[in-house]
N, C-alpha and C. Protein backbone atom coordinates (compact mmCIF):
# COMPACT_ATOMS: atom_id res chain seq x y z
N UNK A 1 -57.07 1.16 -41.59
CA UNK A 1 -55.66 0.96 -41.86
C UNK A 1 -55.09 0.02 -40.81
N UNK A 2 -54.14 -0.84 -41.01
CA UNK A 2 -53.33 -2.04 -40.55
C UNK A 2 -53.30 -0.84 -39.32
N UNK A 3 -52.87 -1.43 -37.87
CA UNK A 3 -52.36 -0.76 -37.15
C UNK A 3 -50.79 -0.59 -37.01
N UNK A 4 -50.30 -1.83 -37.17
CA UNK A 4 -48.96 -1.50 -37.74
C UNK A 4 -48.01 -0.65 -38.95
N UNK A 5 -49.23 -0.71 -40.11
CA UNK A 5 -49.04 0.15 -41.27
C UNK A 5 -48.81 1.79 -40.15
N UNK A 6 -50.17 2.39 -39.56
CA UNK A 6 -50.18 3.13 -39.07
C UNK A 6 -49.20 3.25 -38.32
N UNK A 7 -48.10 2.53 -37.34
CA UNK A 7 -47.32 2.92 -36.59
C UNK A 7 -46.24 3.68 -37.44
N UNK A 8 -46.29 3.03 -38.61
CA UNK A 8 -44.43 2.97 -38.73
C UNK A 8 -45.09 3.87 -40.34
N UNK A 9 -45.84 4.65 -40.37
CA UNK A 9 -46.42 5.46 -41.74
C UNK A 9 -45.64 6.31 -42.03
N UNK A 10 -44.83 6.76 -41.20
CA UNK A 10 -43.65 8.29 -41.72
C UNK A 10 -42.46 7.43 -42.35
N UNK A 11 -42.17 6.78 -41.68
CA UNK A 11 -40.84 5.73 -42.22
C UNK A 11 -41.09 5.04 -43.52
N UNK A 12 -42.64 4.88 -43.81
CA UNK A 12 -42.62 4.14 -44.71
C UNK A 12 -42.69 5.54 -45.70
N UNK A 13 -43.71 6.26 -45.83
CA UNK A 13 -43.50 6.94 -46.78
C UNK A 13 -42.61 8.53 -47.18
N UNK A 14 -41.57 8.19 -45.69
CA UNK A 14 -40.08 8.91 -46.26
C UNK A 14 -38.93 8.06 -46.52
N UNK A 15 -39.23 7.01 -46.54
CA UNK A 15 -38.00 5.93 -47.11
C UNK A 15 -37.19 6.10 -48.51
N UNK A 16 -38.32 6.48 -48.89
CA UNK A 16 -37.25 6.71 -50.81
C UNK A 16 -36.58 8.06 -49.97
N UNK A 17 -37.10 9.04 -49.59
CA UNK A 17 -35.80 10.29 -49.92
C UNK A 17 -35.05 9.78 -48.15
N UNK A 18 -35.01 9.19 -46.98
CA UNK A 18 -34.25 8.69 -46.31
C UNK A 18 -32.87 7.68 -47.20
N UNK A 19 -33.64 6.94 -48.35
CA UNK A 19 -32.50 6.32 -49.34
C UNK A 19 -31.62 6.70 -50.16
N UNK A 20 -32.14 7.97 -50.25
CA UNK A 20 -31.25 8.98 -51.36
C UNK A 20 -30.25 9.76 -50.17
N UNK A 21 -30.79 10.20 -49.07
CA UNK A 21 -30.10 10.56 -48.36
C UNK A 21 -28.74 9.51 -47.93
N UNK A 22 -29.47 8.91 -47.63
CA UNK A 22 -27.74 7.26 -46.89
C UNK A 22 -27.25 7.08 -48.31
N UNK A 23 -27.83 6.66 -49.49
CA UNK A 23 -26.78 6.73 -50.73
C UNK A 23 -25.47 7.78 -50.65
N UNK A 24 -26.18 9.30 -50.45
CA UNK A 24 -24.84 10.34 -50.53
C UNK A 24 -23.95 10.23 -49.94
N UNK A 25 -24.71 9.72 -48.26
CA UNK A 25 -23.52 9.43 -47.16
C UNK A 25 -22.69 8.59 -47.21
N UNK A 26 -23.28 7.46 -48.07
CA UNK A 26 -22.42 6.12 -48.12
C UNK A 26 -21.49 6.15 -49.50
N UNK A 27 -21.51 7.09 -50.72
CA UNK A 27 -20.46 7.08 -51.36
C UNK A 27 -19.85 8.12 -51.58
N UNK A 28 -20.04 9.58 -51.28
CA UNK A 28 -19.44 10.50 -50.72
C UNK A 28 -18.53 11.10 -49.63
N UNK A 29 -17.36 10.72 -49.14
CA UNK A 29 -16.45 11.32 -50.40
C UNK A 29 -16.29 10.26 -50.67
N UNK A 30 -15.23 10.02 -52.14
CA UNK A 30 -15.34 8.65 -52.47
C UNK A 30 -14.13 7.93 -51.67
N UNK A 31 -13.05 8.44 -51.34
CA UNK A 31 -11.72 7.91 -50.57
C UNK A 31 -11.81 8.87 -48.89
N UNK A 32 -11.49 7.97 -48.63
CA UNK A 32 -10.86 6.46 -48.62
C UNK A 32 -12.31 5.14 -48.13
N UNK A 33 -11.63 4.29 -48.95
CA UNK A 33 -12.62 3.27 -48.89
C UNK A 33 -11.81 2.00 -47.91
N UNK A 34 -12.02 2.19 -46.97
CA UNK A 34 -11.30 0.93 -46.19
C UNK A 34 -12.36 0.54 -45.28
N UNK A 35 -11.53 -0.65 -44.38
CA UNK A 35 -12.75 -1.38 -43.87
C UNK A 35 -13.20 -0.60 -42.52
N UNK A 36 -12.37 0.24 -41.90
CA UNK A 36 -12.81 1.22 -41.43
C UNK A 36 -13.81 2.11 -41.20
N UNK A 37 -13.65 2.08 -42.57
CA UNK A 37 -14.90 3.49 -42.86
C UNK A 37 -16.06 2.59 -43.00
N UNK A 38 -15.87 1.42 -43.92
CA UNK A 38 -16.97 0.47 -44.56
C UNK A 38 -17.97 0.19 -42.81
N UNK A 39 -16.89 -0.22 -42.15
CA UNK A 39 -17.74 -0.49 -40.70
C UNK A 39 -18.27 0.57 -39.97
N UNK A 40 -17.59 1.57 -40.06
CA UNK A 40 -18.52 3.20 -39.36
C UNK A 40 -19.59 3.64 -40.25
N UNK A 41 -19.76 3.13 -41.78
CA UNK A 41 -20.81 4.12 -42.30
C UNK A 41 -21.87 2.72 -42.04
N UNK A 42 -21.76 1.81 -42.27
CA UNK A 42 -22.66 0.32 -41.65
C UNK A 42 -23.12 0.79 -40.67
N UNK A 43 -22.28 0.59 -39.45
CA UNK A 43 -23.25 1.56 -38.62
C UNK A 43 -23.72 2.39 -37.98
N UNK A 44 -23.14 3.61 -38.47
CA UNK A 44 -24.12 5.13 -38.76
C UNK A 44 -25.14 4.86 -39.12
N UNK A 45 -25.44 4.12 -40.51
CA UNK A 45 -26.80 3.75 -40.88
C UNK A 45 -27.58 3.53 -40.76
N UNK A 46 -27.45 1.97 -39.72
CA UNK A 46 -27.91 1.31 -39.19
C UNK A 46 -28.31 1.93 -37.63
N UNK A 47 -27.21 2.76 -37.03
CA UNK A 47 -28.15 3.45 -36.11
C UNK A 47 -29.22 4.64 -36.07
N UNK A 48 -28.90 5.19 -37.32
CA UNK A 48 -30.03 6.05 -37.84
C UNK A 48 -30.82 5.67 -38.02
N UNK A 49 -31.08 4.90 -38.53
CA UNK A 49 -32.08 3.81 -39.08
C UNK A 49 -32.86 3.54 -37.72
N UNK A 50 -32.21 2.82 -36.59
CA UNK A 50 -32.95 2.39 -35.71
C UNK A 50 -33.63 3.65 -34.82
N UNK A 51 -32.98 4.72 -35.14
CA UNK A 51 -33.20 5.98 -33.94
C UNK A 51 -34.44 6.85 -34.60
N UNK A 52 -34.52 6.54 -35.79
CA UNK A 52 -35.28 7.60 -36.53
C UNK A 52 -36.49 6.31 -36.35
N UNK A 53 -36.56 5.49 -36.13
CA UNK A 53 -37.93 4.03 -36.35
C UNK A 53 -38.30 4.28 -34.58
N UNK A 54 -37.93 4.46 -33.91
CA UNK A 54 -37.61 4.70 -32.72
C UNK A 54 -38.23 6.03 -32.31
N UNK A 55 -37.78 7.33 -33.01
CA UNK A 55 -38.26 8.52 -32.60
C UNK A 55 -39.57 8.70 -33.32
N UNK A 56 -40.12 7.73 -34.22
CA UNK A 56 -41.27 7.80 -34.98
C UNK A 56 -42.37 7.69 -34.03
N UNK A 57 -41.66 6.28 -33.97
CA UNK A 57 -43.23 5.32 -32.61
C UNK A 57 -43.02 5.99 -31.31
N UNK A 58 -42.62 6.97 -31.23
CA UNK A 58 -42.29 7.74 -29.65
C UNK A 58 -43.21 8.88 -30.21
N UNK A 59 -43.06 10.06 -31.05
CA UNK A 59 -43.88 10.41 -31.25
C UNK A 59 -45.59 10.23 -31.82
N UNK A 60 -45.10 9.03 -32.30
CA UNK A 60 -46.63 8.71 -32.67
C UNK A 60 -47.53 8.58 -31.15
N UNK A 61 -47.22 7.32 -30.36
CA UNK A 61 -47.53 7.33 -28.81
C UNK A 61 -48.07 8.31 -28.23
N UNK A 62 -47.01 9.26 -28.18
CA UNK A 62 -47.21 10.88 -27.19
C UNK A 62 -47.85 11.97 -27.85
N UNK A 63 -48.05 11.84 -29.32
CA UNK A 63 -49.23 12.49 -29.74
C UNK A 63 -50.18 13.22 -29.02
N UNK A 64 -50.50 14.19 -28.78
CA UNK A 64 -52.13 14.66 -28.03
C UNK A 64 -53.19 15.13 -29.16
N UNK A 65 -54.01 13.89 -29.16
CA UNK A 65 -54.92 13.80 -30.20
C UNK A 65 -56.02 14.74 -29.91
N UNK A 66 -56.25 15.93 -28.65
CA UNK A 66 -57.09 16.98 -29.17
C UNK A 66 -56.86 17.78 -29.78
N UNK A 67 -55.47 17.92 -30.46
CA UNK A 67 -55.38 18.63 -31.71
C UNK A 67 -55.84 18.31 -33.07
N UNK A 68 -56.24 16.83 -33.19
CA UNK A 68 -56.95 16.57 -34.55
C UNK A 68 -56.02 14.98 -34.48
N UNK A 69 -56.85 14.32 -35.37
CA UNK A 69 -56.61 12.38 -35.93
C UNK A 69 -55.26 12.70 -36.16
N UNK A 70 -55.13 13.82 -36.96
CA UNK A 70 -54.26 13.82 -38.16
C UNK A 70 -52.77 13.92 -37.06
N UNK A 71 -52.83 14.36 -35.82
CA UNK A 71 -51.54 15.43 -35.27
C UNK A 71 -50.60 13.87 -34.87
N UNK A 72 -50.97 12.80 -34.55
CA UNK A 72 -50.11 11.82 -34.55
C UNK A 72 -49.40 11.27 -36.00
N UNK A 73 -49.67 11.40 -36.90
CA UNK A 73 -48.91 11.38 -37.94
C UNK A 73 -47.96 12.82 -38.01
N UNK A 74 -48.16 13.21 -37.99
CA UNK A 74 -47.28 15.08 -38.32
C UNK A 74 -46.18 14.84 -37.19
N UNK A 75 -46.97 14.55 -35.94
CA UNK A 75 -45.51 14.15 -35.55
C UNK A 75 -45.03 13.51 -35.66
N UNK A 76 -45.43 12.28 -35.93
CA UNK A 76 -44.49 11.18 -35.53
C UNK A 76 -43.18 11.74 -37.06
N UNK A 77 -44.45 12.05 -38.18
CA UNK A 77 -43.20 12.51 -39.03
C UNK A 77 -42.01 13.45 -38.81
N UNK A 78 -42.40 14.20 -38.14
CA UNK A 78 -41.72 15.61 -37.74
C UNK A 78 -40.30 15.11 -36.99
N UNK A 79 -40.42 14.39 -35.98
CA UNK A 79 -39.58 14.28 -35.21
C UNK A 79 -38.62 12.69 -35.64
N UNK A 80 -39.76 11.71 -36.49
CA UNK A 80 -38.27 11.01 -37.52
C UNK A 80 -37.31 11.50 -37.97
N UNK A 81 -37.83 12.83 -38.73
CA UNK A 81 -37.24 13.39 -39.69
C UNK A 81 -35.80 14.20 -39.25
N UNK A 82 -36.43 15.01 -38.38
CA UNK A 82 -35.54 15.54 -37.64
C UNK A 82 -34.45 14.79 -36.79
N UNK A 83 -34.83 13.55 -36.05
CA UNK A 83 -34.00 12.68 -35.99
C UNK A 83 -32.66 12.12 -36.70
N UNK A 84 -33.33 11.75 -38.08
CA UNK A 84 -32.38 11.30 -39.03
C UNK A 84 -31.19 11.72 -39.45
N UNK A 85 -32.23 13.28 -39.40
CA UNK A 85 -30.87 14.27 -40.12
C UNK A 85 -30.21 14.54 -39.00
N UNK A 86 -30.58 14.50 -37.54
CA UNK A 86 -29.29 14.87 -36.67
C UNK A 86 -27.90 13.93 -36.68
N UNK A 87 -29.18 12.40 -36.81
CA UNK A 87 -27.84 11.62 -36.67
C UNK A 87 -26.91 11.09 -37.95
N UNK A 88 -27.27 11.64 -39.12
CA UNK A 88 -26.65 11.76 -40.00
C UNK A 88 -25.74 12.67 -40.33
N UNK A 89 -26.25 13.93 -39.63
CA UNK A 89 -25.25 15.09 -39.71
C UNK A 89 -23.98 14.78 -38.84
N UNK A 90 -24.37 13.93 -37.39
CA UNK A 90 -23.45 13.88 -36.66
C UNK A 90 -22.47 12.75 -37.36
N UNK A 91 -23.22 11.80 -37.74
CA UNK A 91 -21.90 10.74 -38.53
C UNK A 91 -21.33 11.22 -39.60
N UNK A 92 -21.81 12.58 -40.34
CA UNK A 92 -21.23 13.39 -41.31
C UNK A 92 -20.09 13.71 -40.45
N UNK A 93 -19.72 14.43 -39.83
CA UNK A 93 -18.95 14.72 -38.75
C UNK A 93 -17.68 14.07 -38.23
N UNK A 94 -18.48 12.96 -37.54
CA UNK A 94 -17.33 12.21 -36.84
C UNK A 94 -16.54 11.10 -38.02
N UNK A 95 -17.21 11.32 -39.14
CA UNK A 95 -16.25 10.11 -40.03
C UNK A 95 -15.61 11.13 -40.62
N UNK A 96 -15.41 12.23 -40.51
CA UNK A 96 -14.96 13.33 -40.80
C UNK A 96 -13.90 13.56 -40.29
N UNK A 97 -13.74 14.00 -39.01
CA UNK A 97 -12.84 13.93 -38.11
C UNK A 97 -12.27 12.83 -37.67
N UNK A 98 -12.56 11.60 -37.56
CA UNK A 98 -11.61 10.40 -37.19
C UNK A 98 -11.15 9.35 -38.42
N UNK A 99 -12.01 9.43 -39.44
CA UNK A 99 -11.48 8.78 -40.87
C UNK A 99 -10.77 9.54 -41.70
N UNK A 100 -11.99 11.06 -42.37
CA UNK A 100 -10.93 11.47 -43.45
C UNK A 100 -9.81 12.06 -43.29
N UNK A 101 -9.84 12.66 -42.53
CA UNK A 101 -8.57 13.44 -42.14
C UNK A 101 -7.43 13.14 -41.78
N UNK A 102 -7.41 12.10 -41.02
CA UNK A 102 -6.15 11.28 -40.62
C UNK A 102 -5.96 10.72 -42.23
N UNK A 103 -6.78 10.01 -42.80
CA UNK A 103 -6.17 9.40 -43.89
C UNK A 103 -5.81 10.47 -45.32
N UNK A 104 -6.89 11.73 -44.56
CA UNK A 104 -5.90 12.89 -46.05
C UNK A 104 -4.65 13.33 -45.41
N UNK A 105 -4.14 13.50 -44.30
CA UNK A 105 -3.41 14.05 -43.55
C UNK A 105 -1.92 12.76 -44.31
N UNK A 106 -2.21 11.47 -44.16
CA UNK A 106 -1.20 10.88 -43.93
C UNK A 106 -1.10 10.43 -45.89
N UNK A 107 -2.14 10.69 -46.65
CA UNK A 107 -1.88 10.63 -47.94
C UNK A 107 -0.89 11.65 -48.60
N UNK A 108 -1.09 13.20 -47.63
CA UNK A 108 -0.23 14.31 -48.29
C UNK A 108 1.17 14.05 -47.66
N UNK A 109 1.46 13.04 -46.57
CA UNK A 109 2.47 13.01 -46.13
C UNK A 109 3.03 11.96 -47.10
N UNK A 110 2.77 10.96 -47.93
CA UNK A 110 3.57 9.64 -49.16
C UNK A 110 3.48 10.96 -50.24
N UNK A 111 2.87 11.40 -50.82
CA UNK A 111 3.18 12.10 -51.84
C UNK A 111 4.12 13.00 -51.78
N UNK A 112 4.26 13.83 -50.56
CA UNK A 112 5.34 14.82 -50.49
C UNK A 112 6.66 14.14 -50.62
N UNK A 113 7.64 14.71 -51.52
CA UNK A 113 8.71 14.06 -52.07
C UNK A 113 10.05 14.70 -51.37
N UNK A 114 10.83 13.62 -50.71
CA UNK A 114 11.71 14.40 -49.89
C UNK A 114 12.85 14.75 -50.71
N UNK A 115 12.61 16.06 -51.04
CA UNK A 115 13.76 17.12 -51.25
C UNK A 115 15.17 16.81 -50.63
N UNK A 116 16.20 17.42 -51.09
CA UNK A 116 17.45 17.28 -50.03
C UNK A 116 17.59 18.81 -49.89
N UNK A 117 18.13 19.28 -48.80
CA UNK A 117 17.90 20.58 -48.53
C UNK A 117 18.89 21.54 -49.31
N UNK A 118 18.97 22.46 -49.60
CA UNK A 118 20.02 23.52 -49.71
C UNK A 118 20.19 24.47 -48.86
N UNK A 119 21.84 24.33 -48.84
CA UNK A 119 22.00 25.28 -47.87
C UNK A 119 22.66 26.92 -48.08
N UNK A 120 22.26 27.76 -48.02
CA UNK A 120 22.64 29.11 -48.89
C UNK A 120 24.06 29.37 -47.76
């Protein structure tokens, strides 16, 4: 096998469900769509992307191959994986707290219709 094939083997063959995963993130929820968000989920992505390619070839490296050929793949998968989803969970999160909310917060504030008060 290529040695490069071999480096980067977890990434390659968790890429389809890594793609299904960033699909959800990237059109879920669907509002607000501004350039805001467009530039934080870019790069969330993109740093997942690099951290999980990153935590692959780190575990592949540090492997201790008297456990068997096989134990540098398992990890290197193991700890992409786990990677990904941290830093996906965490950009689940923070676009959470600094995008949607301010912008649901300030959407329920135009819809609320100012009443005139009564006074009993």
């Amino acid at each position: 096998m290529n040695a490069d094939v071999q480096l980067n083997l977890a990434l390659i063959l968790f890429l389809p469900w890594y793609s299904i995963l960033a699909g959800l993130y990237w059109f879920y929820p669907r509002q607000p769509r501004t350039l805001t968000r467009w530039s934080f989920d870019v790069a969330a992505l993109t740093a997942t992307t690099l951290l999980s390619a990153a935590s692959m070839q780190w575990g592949y490296l540090h492997a201790d191959v008297s456990a068997g050929p096989m134990w540098k793949q398992i990890l290197a998968t193991s700890v992409c994986y786990g990677v990904f989803l941290a830093a996906m969970t965490a950009a689940f999160y923070l676009r959470r707290a600094w995008i949607i909310r301010p912008y649901d917060r300030r959407s329920q504030n135009d819809i609320t219709p100012n009443l005139p008060q009564v006074n009993s």
